[in-house]
Protein backbone atom coordinates (compact mmCIF):
# COMPACT_ATOMS: atom_id res chain seq x y z
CA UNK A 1 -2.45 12.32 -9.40
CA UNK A 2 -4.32 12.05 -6.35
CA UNK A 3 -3.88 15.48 -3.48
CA UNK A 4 -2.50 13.91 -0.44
CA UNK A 5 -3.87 14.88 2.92
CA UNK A 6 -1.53 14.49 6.23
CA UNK A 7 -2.41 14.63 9.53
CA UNK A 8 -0.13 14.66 12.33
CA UNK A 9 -1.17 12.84 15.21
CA UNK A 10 0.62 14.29 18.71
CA UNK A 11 -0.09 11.94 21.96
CA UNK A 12 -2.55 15.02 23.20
CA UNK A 13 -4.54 14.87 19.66
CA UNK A 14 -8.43 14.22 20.98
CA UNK A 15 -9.58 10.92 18.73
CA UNK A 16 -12.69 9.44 18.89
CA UNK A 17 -14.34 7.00 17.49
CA UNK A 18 -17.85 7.08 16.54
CA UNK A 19 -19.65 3.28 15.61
CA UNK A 20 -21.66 3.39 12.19
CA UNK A 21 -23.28 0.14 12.91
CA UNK A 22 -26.34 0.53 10.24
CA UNK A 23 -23.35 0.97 7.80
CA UNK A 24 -20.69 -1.64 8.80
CA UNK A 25 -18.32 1.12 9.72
CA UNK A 26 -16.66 3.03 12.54
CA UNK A 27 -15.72 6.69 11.64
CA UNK A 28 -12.72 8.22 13.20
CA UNK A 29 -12.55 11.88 14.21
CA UNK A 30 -9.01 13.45 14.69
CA UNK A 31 -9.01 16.69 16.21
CA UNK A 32 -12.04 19.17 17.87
CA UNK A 33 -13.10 21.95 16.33
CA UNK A 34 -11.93 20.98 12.22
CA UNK A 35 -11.62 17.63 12.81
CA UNK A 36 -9.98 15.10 10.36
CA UNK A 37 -12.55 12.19 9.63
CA UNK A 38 -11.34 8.69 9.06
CA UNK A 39 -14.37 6.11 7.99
CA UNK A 40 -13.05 3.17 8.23
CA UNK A 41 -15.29 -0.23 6.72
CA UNK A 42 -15.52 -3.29 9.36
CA UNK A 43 -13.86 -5.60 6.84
CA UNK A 44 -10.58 -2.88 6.82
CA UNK A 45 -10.34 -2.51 10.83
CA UNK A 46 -7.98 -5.57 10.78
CA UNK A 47 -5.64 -3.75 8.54
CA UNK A 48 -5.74 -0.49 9.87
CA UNK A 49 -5.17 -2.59 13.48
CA UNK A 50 -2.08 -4.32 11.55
CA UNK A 51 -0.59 -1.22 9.63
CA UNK A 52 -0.33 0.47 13.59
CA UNK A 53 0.98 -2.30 14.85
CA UNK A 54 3.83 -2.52 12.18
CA UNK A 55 4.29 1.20 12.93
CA UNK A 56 5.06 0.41 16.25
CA UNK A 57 6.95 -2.52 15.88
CA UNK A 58 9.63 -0.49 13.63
CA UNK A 59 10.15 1.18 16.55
CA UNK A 60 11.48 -1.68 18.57
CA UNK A 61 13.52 -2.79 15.47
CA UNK A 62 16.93 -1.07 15.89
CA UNK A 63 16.50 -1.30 19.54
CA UNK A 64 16.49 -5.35 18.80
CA UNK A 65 19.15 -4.92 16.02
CA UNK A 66 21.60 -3.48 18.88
CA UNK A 67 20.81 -6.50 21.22
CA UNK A 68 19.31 -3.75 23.31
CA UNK A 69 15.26 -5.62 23.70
């Protein structure tokens, strides 16, 4: 079994993202001093892009459950 690694990302969390272009990739860095690295491949952007937005949109679910939005 494979060791899980978890970051928590806070609204104050410093990301940036660095391009890769001679590889096709973009790499992520969460954090300053130890930061968390995230390279991503261009092909998987859309799905990272989607998995965030479905993340988001969960949010909004019970408020549209309610009839609240």
């Amino acid at each position: 079994m494979a060791d899980l690694v978890r970051v928590h990302v806070t609204a104050n969390l410093p990301i940036r993202v660095e391009p890769m272009v001679f590889a096709d990739r973009v790499e992520i860095r969460l954090g300053n001093a130890f930061p968390a690295v995230l390279v991503v491949d261009r092909e998987a952007l859309p799905r990272l892009a989607g998995a965030i937005s479905e993340g988001l949109a969960a949010f909004d679910a019970p408020a549209k459950k309610k009839g609240l939005g």
